[in-house]
C-alpha atoms as a PDB file:
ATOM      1  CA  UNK A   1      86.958  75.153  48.358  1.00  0.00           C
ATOM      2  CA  UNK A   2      85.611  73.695  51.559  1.00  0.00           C
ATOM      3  CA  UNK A   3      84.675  69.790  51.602  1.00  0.00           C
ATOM      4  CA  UNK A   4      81.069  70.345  51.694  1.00  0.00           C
ATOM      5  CA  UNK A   5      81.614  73.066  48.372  1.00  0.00           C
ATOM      6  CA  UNK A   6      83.245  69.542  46.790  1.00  0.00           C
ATOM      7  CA  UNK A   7      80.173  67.086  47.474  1.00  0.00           C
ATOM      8  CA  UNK A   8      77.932  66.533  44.538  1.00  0.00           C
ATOM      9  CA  UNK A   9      74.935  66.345  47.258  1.00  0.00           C
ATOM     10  CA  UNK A  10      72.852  68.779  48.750  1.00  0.00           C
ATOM     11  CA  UNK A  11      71.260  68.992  52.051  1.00  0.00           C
ATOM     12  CA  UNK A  12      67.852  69.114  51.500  1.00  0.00           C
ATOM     13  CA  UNK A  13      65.405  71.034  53.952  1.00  0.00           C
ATOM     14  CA  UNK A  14      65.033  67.490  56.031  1.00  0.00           C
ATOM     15  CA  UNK A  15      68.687  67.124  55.978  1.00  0.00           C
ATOM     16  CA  UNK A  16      69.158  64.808  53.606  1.00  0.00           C
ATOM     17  CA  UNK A  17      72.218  64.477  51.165  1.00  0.00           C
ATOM     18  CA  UNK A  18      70.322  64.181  47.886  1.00  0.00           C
ATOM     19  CA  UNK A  19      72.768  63.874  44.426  1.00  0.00           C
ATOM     20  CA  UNK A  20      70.819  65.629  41.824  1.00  0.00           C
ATOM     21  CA  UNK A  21      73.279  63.878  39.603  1.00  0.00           C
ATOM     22  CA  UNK A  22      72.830  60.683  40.470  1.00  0.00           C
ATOM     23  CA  UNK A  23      69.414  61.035  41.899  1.00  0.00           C
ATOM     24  CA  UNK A  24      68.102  58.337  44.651  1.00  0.00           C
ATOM     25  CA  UNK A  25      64.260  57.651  44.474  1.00  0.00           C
ATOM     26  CA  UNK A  26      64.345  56.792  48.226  1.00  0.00           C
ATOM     27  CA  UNK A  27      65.865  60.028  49.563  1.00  0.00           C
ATOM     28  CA  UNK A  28      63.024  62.243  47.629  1.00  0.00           C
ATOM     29  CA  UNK A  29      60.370  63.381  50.366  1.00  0.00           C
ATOM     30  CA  UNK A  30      57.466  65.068  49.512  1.00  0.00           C
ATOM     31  CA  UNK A  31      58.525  67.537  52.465  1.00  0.00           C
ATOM     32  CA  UNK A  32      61.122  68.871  50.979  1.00  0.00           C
ATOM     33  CA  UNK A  33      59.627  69.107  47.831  1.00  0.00           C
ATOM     34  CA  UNK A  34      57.004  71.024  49.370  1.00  0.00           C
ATOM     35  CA  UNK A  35      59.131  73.277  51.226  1.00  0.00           C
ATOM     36  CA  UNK A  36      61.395  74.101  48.568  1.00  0.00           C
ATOM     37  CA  UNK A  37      58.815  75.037  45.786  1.00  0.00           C
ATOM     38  CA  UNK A  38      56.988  77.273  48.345  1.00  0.00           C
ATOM     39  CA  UNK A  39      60.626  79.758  48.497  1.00  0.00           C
ATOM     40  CA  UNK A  40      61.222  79.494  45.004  1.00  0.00           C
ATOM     41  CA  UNK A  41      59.659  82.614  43.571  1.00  0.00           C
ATOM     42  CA  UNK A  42      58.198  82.223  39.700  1.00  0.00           C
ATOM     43  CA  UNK A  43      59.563  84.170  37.143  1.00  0.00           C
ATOM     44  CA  UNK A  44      63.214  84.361  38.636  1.00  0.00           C
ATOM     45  CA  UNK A  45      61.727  86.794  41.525  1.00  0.00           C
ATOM     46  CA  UNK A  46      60.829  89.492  38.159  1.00  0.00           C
ATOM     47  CA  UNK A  47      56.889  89.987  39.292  1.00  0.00           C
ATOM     48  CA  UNK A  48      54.765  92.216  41.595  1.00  0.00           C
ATOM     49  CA  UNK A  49      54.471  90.047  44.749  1.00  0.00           C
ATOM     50  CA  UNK A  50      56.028  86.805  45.687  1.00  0.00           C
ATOM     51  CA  UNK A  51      54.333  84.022  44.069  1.00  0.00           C
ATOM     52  CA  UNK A  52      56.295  80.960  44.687  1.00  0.00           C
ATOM     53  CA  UNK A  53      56.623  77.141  42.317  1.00  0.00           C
ATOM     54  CA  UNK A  54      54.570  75.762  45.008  1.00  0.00           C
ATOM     55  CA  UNK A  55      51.264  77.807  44.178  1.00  0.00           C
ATOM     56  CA  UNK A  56      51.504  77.629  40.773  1.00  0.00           C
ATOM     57  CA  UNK A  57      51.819  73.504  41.202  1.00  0.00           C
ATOM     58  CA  UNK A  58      48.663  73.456  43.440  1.00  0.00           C
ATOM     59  CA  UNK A  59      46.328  75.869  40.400  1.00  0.00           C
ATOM     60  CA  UNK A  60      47.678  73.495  37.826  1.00  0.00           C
ATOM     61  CA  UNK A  61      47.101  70.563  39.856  1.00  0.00           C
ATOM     62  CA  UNK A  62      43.415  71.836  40.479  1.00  0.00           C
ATOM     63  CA  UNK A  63      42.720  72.580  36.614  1.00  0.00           C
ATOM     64  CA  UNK A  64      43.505  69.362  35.093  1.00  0.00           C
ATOM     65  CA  UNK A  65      41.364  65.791  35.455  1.00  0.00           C
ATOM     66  CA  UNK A  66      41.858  64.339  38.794  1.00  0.00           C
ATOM     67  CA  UNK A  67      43.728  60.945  37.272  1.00  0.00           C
ATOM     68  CA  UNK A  68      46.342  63.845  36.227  1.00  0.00           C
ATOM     69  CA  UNK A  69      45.983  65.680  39.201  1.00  0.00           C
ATOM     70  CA  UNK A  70      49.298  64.339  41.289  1.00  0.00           C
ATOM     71  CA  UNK A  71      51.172  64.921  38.082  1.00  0.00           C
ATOM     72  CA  UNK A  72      49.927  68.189  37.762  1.00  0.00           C
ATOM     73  CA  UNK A  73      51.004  68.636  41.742  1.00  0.00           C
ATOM     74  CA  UNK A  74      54.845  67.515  41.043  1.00  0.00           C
ATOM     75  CA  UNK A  75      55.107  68.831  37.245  1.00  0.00           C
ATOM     76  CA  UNK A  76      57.627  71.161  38.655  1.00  0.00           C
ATOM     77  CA  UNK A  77      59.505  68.826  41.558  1.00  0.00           C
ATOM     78  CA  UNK A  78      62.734  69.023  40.007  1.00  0.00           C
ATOM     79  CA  UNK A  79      62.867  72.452  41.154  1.00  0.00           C
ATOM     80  CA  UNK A  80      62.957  71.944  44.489  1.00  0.00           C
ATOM     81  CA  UNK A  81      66.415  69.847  43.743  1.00  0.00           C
ATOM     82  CA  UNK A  82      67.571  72.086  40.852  1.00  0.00           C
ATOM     83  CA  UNK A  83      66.495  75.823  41.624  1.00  0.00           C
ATOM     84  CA  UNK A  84      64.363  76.983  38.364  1.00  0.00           C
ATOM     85  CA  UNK A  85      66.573  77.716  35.357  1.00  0.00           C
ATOM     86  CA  UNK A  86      65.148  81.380  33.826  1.00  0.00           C
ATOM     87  CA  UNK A  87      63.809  80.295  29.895  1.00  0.00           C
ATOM     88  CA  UNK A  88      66.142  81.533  27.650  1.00  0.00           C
ATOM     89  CA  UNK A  89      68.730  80.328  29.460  1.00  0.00           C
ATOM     90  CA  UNK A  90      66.544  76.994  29.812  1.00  0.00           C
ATOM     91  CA  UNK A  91      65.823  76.325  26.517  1.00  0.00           C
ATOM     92  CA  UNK A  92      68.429  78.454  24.164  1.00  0.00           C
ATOM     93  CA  UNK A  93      72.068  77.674  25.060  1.00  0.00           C
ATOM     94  CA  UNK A  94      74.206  74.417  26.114  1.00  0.00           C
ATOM     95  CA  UNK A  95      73.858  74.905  29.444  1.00  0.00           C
ATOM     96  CA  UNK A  96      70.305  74.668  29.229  1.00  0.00           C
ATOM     97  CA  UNK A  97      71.232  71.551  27.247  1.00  0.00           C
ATOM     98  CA  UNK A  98      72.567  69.863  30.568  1.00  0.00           C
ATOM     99  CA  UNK A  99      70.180  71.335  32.916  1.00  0.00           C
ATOM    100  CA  UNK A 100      67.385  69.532  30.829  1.00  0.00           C
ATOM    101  CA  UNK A 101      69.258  66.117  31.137  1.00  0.00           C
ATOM    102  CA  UNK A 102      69.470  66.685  34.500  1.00  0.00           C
ATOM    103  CA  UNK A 103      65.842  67.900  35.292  1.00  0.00           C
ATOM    104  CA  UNK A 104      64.589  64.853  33.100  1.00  0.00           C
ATOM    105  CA  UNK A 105      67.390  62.760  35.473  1.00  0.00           C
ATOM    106  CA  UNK A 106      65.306  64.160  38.780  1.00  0.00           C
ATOM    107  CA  UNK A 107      62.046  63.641  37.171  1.00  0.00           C
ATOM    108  CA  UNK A 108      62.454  60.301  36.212  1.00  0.00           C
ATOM    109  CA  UNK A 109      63.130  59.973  40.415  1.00  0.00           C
ATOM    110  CA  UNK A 110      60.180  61.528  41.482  1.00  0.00           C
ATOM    111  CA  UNK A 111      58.276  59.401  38.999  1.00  0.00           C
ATOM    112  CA  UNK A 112      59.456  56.452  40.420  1.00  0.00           C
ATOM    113  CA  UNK A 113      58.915  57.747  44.396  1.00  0.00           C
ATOM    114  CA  UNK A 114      55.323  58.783  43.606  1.00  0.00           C
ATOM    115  CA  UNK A 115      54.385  56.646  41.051  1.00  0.00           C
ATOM    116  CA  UNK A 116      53.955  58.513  38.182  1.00  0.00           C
ATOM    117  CA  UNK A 117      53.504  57.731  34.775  1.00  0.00           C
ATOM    118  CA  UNK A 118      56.923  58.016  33.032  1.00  0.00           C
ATOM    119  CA  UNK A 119      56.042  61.186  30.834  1.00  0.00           C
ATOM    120  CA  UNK A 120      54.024  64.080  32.183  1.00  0.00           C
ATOM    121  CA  UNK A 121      50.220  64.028  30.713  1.00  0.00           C
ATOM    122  CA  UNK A 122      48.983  66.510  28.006  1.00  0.00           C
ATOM    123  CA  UNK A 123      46.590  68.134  30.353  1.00  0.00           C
ATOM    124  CA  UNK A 124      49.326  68.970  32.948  1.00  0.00           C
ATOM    125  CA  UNK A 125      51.139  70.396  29.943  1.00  0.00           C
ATOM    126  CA  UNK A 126      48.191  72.394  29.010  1.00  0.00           C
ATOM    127  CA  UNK A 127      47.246  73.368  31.980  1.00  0.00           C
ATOM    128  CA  UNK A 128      50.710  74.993  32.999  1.00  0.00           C
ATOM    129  CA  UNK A 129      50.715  76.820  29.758  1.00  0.00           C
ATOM    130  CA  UNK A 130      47.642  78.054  30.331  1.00  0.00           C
ATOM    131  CA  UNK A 131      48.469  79.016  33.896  1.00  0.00           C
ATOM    132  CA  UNK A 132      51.762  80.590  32.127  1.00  0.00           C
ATOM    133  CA  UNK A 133      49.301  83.091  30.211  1.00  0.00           C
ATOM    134  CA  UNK A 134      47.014  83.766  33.324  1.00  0.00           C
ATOM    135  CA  UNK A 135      50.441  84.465  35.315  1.00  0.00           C
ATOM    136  CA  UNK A 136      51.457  86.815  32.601  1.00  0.00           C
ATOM    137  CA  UNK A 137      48.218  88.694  32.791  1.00  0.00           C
ATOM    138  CA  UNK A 138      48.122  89.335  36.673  1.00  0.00           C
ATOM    139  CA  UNK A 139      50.966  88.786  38.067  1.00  0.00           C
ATOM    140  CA  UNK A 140      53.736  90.494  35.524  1.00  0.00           C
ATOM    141  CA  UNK A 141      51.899  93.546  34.779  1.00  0.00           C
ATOM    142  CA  UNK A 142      53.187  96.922  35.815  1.00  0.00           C
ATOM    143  CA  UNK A 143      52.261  98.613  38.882  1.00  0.00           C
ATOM    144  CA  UNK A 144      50.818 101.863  37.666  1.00  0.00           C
ATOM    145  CA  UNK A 145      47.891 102.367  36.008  1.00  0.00           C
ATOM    146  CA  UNK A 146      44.253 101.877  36.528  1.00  0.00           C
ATOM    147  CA  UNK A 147      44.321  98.262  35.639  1.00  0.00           C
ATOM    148  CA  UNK A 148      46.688  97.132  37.634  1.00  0.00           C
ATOM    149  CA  UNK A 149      44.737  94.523  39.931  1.00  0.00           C
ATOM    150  CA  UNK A 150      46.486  92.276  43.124  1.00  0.00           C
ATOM    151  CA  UNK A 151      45.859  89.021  42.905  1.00  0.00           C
ATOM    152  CA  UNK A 152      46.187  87.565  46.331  1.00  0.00           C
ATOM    153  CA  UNK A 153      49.087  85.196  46.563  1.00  0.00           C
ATOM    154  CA  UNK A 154      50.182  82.951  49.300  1.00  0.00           C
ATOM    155  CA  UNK A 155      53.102  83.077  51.436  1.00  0.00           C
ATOM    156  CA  UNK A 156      55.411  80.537  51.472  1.00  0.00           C
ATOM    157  CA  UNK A 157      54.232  78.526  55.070  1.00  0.00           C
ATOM    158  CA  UNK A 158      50.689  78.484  53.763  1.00  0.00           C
ATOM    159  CA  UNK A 159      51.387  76.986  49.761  1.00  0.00           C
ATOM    160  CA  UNK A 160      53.794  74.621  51.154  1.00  0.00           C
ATOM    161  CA  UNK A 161      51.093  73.344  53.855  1.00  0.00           C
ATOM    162  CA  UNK A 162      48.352  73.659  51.163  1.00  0.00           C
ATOM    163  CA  UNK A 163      50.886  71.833  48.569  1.00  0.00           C
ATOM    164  CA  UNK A 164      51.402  69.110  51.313  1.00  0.00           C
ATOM    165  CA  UNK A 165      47.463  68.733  52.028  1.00  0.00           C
ATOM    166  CA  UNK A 166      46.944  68.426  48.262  1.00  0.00           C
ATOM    167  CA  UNK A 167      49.418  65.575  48.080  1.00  0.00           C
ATOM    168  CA  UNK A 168      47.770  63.562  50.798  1.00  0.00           C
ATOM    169  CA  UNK A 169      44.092  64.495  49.511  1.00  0.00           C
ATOM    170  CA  UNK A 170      45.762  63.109  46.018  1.00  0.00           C
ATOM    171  CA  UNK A 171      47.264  60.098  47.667  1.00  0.00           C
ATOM    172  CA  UNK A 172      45.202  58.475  50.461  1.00  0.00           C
END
């Protein structure tokens, strides 16, 4: 194992050393948040066309009441520190268990950065579950058949520099 294997940091995209464990308020840039939820692909990678974290932040950012809308822009920032965590594995073993702790850990960082309330609001939790379903319908659906339909999606430049203009429309 090489010294950098042995670090409890990563090196974010703006080359910072960031301790999910131990996670630093200060050291969370909304750069890196942006860049790393616009490569993460939903759905562990299993749909019909790339549709990254990122995208899916800035629809359930756009769908919820605009005092919820910055929460509804980060509701998934821990990713970009984390990687996503596939469901089952998520929410129905141990490991899961930690991840969660962890996740919360992160959350409770990016709270602080950006000045979020401490517990994400029930529209943003609405509004992702409802996103969830609409994913489901377009984006998971088989490829052949007549009612198969392609949603556009973005690539990952444009939803992390349409995730990064949302944030500074939501904060200025």
């Amino acid at each position: 194992m090489s010294q950098r294997d042995a670090s409890p940091c990563i090196r974010t995209y703006r080359w910072i050393d960031f301790n999910p464990l131990e996670p630093d308020p200060v050291k969370i840039l909304i750069e890196d948040i942006a860049r790393a939820l616009s490569h993460i692909c939903r759905y562990n990678g299993h749909v019909n066309q790339f549709y990254s974290v990122a995208e899916h932040s800035l629809r359930v950012s756009a769908s919820v009441p605009h005092k919820d809308a910055l929460w509804g822009l980060l509701h998934d920032a821990a990713e970009a520190y984390l990687g996503d965590f596939v469901s089952p594995l998520k929410h129905h073993t141990e490991c899961g268990e930690h991840y969660q702790r962890y996740e919360a850990l992160v959350m409770a960082a990016v709270c602080q950065r950006f000045g979020l309330s401490d517990h994400c609001p029930a529209s943003v939790l609405r509004a992702d579950h409802e996103q969830l379903q609409e994913e489901e319908h377009w984006l998971r659906q088989p490829l052949t058949g007549s009612t198969w339909h392609r949603v556009v999606t973005m690539p990952p430049l444009q939803a992390e520099l349409e995730f990064l203009n949302r944030f500074r429309e939501l904060t200025r």
